[in-house]
PDB file of N, CA and C in Angstrom:
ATOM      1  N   UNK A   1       0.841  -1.170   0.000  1.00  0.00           N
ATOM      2  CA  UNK A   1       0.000   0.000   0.000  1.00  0.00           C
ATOM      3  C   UNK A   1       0.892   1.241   0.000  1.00  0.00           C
ATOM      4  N   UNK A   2       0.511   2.269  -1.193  1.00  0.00           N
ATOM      5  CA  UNK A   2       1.277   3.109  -0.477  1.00  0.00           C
ATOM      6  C   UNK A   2       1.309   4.071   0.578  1.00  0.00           C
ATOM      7  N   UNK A   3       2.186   5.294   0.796  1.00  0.00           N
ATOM      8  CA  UNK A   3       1.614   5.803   2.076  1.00  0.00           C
ATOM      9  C   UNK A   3       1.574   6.331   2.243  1.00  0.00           C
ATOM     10  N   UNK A   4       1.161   7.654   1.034  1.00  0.00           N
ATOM     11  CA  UNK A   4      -0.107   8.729   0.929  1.00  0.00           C
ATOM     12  C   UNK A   4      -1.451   7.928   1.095  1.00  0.00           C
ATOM     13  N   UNK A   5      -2.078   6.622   0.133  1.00  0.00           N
ATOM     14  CA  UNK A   5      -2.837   5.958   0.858  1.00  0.00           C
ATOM     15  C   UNK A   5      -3.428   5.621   2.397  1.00  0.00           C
ATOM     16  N   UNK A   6      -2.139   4.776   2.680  1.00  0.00           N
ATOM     17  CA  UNK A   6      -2.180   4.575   3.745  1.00  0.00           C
ATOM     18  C   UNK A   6      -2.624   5.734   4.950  1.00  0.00           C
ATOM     19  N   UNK A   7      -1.933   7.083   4.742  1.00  0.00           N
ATOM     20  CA  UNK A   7      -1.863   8.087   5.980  1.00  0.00           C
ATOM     21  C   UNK A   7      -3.674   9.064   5.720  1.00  0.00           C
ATOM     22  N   UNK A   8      -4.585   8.934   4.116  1.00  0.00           N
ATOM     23  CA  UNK A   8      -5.484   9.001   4.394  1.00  0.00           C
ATOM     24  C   UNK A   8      -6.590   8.123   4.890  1.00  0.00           C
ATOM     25  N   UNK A   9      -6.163   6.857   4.958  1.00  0.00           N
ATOM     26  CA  UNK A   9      -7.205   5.441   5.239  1.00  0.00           C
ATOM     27  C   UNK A   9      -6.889   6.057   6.838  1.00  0.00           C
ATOM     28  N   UNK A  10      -5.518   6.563   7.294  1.00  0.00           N
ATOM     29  CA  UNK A  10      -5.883   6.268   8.964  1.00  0.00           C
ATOM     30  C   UNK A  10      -6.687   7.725   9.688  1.00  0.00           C
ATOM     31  N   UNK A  11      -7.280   8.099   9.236  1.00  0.00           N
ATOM     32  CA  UNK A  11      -8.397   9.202   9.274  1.00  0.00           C
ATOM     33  C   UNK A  11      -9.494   8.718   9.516  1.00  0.00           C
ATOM     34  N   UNK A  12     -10.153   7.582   9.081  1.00  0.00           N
ATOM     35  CA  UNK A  12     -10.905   7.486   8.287  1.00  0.00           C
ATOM     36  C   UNK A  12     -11.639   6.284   9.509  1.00  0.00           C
ATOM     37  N   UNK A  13     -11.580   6.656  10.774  1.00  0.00           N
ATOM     38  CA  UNK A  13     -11.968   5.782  11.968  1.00  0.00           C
ATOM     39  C   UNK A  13     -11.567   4.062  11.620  1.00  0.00           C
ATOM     40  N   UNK A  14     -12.705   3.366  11.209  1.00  0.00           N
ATOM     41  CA  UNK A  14     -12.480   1.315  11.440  1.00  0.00           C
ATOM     42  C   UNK A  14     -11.084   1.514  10.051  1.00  0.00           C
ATOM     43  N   UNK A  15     -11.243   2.250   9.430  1.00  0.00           N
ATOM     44  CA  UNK A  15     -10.058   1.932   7.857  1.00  0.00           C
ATOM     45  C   UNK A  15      -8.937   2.193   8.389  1.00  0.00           C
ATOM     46  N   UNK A  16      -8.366   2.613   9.882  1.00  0.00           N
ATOM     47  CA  UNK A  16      -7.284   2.874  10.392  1.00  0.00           C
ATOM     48  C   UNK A  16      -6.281   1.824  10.728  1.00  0.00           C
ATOM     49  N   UNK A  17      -7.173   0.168  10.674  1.00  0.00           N
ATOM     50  CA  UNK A  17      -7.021  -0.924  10.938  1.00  0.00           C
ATOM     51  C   UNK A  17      -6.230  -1.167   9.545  1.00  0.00           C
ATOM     52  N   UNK A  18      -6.812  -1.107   8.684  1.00  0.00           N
ATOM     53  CA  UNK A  18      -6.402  -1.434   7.341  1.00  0.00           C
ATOM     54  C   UNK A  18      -5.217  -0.682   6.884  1.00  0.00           C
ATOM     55  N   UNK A  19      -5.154   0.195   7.264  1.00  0.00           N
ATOM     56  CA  UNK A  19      -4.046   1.141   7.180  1.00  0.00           C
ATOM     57  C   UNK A  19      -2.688   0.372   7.804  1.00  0.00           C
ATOM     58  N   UNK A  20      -3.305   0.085   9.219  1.00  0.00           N
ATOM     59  CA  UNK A  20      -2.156  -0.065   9.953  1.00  0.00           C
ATOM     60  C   UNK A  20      -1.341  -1.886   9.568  1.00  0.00           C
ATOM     61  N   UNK A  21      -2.520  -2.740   9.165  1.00  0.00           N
ATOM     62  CA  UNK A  21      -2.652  -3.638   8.953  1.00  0.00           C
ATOM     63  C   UNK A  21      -2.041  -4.642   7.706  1.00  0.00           C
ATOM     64  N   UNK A  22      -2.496  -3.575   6.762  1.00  0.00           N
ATOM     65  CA  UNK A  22      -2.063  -4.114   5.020  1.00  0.00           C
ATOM     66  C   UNK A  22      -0.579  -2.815   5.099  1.00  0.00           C
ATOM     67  N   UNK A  23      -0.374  -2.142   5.111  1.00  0.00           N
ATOM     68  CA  UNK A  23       0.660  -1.052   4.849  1.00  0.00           C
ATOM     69  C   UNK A  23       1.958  -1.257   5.977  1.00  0.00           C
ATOM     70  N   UNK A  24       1.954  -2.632   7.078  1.00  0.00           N
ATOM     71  CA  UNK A  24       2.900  -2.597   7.915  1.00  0.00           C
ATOM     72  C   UNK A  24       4.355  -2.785   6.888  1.00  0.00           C
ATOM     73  N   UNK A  25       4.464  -3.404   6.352  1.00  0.00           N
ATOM     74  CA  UNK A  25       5.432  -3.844   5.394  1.00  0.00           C
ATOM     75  C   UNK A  25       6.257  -2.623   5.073  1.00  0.00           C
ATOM     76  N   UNK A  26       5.574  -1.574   4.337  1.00  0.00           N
ATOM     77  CA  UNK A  26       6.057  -0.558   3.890  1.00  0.00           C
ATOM     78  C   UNK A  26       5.840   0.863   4.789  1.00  0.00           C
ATOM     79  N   UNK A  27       6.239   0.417   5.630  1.00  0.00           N
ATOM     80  CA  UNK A  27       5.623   1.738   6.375  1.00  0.00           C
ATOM     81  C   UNK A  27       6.667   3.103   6.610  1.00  0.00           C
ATOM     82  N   UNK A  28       6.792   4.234   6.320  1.00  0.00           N
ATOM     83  CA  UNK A  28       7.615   5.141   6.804  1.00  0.00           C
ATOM     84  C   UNK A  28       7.240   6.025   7.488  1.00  0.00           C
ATOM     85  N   UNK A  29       8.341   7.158   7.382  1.00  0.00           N
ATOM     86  CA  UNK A  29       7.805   8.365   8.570  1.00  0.00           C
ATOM     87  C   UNK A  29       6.888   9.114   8.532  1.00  0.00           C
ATOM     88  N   UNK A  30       6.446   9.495   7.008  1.00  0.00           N
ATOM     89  CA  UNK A  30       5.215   9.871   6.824  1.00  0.00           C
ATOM     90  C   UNK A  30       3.917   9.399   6.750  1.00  0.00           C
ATOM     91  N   UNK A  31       4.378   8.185   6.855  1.00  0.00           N
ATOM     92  CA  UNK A  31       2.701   6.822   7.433  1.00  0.00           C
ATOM     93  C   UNK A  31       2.808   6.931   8.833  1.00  0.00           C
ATOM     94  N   UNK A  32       3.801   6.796   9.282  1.00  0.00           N
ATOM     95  CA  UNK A  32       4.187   7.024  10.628  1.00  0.00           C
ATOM     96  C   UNK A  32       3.013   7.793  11.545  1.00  0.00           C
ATOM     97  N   UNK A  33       3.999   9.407  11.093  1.00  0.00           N
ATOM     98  CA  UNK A  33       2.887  10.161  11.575  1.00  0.00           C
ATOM     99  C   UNK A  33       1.284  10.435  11.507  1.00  0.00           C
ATOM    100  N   UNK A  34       0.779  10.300  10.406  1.00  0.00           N
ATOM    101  CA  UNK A  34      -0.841   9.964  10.014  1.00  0.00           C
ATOM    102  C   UNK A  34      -1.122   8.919  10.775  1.00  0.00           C
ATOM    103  N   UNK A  35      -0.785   7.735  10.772  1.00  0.00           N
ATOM    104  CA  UNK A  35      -1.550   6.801  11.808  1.00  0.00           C
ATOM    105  C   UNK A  35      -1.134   7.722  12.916  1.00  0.00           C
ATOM    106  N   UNK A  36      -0.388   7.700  13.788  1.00  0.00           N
ATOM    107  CA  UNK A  36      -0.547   8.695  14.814  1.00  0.00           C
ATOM    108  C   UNK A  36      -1.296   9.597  15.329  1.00  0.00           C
ATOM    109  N   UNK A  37      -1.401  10.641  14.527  1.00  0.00           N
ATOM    110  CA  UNK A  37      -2.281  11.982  14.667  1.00  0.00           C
ATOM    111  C   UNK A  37      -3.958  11.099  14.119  1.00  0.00           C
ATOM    112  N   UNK A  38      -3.997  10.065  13.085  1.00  0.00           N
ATOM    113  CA  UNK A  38      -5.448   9.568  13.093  1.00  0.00           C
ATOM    114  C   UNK A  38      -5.938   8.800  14.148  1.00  0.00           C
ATOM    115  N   UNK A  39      -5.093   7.964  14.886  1.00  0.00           N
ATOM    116  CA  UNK A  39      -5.375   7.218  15.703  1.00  0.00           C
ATOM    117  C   UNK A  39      -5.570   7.986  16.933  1.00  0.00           C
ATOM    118  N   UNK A  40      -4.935   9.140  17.649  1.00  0.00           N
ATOM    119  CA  UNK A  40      -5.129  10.140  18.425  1.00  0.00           C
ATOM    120  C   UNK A  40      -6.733  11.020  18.489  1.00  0.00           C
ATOM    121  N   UNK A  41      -6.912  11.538  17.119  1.00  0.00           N
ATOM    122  CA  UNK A  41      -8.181  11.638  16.581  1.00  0.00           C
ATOM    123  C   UNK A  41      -9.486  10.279  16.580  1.00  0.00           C
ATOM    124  N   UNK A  42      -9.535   9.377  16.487  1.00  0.00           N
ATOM    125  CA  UNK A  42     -10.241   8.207  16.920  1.00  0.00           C
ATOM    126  C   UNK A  42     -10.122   8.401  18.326  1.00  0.00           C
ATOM    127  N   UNK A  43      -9.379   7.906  18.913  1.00  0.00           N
ATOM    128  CA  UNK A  43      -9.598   7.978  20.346  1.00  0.00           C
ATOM    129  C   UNK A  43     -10.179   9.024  21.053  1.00  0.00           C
ATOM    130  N   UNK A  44      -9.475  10.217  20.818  1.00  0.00           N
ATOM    131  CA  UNK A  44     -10.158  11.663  21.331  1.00  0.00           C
ATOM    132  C   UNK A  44     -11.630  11.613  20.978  1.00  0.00           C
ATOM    133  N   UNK A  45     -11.923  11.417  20.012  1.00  0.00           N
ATOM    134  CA  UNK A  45     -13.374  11.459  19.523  1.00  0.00           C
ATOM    135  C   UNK A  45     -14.478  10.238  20.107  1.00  0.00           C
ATOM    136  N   UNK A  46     -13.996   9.323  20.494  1.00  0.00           N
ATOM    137  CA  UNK A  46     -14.570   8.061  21.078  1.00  0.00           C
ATOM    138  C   UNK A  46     -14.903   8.539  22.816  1.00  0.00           C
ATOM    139  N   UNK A  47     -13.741   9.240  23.284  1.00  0.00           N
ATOM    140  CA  UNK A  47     -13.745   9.531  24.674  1.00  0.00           C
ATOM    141  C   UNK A  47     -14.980  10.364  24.478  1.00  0.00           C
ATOM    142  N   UNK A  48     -14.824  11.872  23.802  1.00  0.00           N
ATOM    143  CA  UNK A  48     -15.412  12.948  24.116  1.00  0.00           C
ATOM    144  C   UNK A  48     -17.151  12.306  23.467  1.00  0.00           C
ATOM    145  N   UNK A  49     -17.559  11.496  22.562  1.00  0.00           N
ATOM    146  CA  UNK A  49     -18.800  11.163  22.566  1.00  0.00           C
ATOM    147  C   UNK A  49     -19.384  10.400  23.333  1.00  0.00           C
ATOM    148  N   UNK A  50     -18.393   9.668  24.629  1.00  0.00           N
ATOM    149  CA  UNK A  50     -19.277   9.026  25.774  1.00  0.00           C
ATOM    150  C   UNK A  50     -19.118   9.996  26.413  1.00  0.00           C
ATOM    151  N   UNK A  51     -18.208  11.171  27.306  1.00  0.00           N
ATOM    152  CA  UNK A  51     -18.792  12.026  27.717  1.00  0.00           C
ATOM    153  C   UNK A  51     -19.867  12.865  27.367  1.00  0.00           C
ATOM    154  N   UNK A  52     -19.874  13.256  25.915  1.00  0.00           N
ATOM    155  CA  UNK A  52     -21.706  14.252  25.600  1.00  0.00           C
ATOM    156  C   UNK A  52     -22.532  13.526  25.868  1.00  0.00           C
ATOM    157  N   UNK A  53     -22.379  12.098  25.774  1.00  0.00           N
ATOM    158  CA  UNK A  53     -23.875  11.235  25.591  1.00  0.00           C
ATOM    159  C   UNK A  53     -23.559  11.095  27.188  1.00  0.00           C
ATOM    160  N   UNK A  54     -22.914  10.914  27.823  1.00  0.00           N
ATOM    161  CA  UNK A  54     -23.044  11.558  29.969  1.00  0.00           C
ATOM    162  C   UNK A  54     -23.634  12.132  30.273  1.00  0.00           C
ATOM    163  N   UNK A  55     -23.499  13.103  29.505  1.00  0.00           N
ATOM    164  CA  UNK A  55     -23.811  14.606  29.808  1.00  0.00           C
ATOM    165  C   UNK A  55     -25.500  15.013  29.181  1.00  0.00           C
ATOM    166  N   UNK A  56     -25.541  14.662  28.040  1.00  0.00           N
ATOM    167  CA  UNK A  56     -26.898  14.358  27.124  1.00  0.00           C
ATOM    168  C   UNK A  56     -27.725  13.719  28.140  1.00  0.00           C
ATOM    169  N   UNK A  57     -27.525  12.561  28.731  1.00  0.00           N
ATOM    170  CA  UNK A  57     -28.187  11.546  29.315  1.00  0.00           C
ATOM    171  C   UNK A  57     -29.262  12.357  30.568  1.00  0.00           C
ATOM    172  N   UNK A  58     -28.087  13.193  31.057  1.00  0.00           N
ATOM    173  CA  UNK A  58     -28.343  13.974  32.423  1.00  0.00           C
ATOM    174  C   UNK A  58     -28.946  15.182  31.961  1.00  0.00           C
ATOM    175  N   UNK A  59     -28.753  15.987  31.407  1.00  0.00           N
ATOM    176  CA  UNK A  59     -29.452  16.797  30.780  1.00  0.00           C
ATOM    177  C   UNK A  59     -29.785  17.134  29.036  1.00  0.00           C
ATOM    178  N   UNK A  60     -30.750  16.805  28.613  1.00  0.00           N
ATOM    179  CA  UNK A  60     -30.944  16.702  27.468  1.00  0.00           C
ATOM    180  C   UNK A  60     -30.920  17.763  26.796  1.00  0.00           C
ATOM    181  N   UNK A  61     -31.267  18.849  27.429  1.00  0.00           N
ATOM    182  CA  UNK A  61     -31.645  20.322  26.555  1.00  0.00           C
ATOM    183  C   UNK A  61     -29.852  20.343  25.945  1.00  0.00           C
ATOM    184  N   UNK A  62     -28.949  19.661  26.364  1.00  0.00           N
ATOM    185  CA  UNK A  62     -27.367  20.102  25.959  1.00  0.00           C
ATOM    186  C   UNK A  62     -27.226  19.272  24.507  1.00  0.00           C
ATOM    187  N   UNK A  63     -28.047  18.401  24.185  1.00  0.00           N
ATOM    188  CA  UNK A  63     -27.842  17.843  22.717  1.00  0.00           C
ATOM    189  C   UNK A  63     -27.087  18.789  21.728  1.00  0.00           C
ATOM    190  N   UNK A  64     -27.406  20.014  21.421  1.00  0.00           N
ATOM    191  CA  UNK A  64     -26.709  20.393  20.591  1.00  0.00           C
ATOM    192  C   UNK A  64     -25.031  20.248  20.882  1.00  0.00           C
ATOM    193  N   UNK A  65     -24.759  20.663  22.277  1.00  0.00           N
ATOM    194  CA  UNK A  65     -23.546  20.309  22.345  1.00  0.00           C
ATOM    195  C   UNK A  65     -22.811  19.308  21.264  1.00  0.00           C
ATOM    196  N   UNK A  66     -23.490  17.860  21.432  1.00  0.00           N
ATOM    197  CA  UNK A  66     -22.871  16.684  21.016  1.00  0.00           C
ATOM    198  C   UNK A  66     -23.022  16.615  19.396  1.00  0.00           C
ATOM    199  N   UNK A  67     -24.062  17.953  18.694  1.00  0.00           N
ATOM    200  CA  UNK A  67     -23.710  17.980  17.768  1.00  0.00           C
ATOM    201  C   UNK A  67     -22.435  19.152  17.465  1.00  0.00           C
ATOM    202  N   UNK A  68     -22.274  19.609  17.920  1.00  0.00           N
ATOM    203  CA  UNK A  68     -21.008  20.415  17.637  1.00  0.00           C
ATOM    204  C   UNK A  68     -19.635  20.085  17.727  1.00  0.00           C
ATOM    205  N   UNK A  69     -19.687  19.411  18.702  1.00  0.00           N
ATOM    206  CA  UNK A  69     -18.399  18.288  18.905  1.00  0.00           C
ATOM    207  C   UNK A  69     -18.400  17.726  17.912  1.00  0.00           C
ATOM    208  N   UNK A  70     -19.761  16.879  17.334  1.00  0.00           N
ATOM    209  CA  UNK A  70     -19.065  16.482  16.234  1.00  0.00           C
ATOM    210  C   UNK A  70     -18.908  16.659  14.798  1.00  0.00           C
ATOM    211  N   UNK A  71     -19.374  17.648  14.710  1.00  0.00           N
ATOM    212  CA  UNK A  71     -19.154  18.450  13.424  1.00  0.00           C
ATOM    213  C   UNK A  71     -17.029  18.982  13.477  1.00  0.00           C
ATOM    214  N   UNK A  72     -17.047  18.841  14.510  1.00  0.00           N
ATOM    215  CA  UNK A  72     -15.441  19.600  15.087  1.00  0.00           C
ATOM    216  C   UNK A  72     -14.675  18.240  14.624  1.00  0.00           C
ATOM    217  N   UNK A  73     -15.374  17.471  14.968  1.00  0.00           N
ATOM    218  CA  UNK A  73     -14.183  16.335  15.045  1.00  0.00           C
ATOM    219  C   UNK A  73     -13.976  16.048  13.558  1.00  0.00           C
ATOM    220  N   UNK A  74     -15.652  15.976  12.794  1.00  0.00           N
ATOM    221  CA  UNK A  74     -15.312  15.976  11.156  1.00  0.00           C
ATOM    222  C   UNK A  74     -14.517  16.753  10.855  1.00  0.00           C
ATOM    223  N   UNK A  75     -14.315  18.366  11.002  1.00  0.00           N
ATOM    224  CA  UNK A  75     -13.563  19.304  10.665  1.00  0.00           C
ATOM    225  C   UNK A  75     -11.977  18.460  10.545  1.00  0.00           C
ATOM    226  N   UNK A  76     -11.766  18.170  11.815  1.00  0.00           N
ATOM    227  CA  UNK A  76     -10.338  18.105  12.346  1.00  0.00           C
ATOM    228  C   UNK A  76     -10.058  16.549  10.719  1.00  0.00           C
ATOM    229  N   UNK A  77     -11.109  15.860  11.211  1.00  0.00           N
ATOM    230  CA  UNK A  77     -10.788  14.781  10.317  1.00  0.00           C
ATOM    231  C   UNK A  77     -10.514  14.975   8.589  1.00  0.00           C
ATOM    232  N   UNK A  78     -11.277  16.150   8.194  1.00  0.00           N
ATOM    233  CA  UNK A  78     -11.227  16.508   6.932  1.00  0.00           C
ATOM    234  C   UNK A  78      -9.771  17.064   6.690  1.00  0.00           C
ATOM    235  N   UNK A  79      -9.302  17.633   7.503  1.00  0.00           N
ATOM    236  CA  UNK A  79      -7.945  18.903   7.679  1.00  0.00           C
ATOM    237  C   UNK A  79      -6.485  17.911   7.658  1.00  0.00           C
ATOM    238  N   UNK A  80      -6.925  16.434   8.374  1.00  0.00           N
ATOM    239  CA  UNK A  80      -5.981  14.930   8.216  1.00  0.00           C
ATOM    240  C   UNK A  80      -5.907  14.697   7.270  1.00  0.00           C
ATOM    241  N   UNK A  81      -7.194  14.497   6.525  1.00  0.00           N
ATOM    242  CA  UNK A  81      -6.926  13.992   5.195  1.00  0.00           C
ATOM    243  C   UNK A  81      -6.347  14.617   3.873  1.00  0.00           C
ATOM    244  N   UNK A  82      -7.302  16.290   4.168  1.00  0.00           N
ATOM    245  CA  UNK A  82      -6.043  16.923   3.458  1.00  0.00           C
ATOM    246  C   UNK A  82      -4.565  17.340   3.285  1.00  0.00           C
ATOM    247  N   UNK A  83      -4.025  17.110   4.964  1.00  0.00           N
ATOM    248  CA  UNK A  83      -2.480  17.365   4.933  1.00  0.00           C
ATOM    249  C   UNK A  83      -2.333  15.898   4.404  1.00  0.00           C
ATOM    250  N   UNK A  84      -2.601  14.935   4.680  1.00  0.00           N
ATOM    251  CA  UNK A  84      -1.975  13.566   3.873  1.00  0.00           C
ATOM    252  C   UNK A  84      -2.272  13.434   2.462  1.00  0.00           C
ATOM    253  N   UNK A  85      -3.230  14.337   1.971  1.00  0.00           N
ATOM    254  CA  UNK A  85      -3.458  14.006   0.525  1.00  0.00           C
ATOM    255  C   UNK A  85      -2.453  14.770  -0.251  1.00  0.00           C
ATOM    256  N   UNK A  86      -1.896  16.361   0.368  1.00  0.00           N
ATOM    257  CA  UNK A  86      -0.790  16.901   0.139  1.00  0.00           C
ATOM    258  C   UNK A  86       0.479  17.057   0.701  1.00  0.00           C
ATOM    259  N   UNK A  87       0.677  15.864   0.861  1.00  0.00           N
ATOM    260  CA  UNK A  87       1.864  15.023   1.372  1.00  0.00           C
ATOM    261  C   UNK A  87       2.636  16.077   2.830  1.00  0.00           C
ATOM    262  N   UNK A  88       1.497  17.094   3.345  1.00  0.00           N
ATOM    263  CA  UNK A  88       1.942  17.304   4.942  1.00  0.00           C
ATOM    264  C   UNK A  88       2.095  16.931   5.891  1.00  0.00           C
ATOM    265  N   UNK A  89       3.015  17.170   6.535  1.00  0.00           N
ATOM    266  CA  UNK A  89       3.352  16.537   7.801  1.00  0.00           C
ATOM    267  C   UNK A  89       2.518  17.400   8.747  1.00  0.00           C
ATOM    268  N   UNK A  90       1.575  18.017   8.982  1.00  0.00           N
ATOM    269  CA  UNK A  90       1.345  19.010   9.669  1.00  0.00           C
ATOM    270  C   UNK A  90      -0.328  18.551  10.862  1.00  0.00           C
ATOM    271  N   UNK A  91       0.390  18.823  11.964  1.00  0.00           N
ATOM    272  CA  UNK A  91      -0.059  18.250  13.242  1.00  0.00           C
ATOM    273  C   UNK A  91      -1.909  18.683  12.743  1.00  0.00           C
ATOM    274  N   UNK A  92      -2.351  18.229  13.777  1.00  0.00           N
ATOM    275  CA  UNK A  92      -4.169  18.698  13.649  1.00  0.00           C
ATOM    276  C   UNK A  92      -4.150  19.807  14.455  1.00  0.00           C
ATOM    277  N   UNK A  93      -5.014  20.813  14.443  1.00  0.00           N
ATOM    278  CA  UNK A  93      -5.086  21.724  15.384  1.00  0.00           C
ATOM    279  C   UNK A  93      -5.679  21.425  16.542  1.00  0.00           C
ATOM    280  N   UNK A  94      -5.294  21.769  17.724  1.00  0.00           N
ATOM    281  CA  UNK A  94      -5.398  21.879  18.902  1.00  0.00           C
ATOM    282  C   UNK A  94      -5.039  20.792  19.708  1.00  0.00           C
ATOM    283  N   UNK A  95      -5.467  19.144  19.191  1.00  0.00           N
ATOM    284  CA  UNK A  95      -5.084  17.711  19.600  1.00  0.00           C
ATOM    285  C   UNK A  95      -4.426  17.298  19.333  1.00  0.00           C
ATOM    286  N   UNK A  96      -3.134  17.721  17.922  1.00  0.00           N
ATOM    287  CA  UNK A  96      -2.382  16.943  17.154  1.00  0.00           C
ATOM    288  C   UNK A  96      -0.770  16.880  18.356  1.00  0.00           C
ATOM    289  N   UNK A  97      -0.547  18.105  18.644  1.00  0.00           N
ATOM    290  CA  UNK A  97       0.428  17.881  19.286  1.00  0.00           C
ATOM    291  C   UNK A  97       0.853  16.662  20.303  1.00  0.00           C
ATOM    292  N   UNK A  98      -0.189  16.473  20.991  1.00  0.00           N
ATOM    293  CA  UNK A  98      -0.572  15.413  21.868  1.00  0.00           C
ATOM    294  C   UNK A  98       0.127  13.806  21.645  1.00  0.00           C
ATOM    295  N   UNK A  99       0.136  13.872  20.055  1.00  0.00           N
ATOM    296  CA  UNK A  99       0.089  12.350  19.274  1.00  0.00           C
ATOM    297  C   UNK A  99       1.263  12.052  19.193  1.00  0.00           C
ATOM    298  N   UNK A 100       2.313  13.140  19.046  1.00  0.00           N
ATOM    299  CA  UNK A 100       3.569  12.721  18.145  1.00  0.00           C
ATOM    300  C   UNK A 100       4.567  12.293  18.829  1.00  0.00           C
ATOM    301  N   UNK A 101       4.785  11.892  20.022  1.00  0.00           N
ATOM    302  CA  UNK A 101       5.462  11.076  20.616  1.00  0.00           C
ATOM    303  C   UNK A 101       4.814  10.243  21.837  1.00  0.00           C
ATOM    304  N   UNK A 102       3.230   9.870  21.582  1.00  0.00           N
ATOM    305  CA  UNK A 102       2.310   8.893  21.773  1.00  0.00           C
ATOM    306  C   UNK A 102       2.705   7.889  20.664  1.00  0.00           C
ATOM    307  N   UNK A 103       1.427   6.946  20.845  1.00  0.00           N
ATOM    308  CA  UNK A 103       1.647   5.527  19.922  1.00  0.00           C
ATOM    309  C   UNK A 103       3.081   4.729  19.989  1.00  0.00           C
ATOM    310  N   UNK A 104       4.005   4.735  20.725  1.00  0.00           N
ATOM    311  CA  UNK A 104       5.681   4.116  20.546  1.00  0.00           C
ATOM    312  C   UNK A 104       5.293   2.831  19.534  1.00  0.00           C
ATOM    313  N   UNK A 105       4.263   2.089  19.491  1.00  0.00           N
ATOM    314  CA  UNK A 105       3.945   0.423  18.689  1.00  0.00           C
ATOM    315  C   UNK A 105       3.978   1.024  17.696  1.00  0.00           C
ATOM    316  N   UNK A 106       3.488   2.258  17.039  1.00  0.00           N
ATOM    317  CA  UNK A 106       3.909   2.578  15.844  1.00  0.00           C
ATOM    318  C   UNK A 106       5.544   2.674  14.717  1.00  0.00           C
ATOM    319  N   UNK A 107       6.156   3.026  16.092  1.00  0.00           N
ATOM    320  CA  UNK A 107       7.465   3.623  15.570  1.00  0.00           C
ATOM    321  C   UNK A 107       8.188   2.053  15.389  1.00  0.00           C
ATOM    322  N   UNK A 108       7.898   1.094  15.965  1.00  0.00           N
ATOM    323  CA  UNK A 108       8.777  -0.185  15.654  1.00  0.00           C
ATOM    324  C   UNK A 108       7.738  -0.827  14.344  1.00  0.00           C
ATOM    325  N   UNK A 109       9.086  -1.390  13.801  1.00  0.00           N
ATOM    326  CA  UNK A 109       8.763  -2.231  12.888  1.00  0.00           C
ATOM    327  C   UNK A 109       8.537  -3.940  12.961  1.00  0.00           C
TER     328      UNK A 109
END
C-alpha cells in the first residue's frame, strides 16, 4: 500500500485498521505520523462522545452540544486527510500535538 494511501485510510476511523494492517510492510515516517495523529483523533473522539452522551443523558436540553463536537471532530478529520493528501506533515489543530510522541507500537517495525 502506499503511504499517501495509507496516511489518508488512517483518518478514516475502522479503515485505520487497514491502514495499519495491510501497509505494515512498507511503512515510513510519513505513514508514521498519520496513523498517529489519526489514531489520536479516533480515540479523542470516542472519549469525548461518551462524555456528551453523559452529559446528554443527564441533561438533554445540551444535545446540541454533542452535535457540535461532532461536526469539530469531522472538521479536524477533513484537515488529516487533506495534509496527507498533500503530502503534509502538519499536526491537527489543537489535539495533534498530543500524538507525536504517543503511539511508541507505531514507531517499531
Amino acid at each position: 500500500m502506499d503511504s499517501k494511501v495509507q496516511s489518508i485510510l488512517s483518518y478514516l476511523g475502522i479503515l485505520w485498521l487497514v491502514a495499519y494492517f495491510v501497509g505494515k510492510d512498507n511503512r515510513d515516517q510519513f505513514s508514521r505520523f498519520h496513523l498517529k495523529q489519526g489514531l489520536g483523533l479516533i480515540i479523542t473522539s470516542f472519549i469525548f462522545s461518551i462524555a456528551i452522551g453523559i452529559i446528554v443523558s443527564i441533561i438533554p436540553s445540551l444535545g446540541i452540544i454533542g452535535n457540535i463536537v461532532g461536526i469539530l471532530f469531522l472538521v479536524l478529520m477533513i484537515i488529516g486527510i487533506i495534509n496527507a493528501a498533500n503530502n503534509k506533515m502538519a499536526v491537527l489543530p489543537v489535539i495533534g500535538n498530543y500524538f507525536n510522541s504517543s503511539f511508541s507500537f507505531l514507531d517499531r517495525d
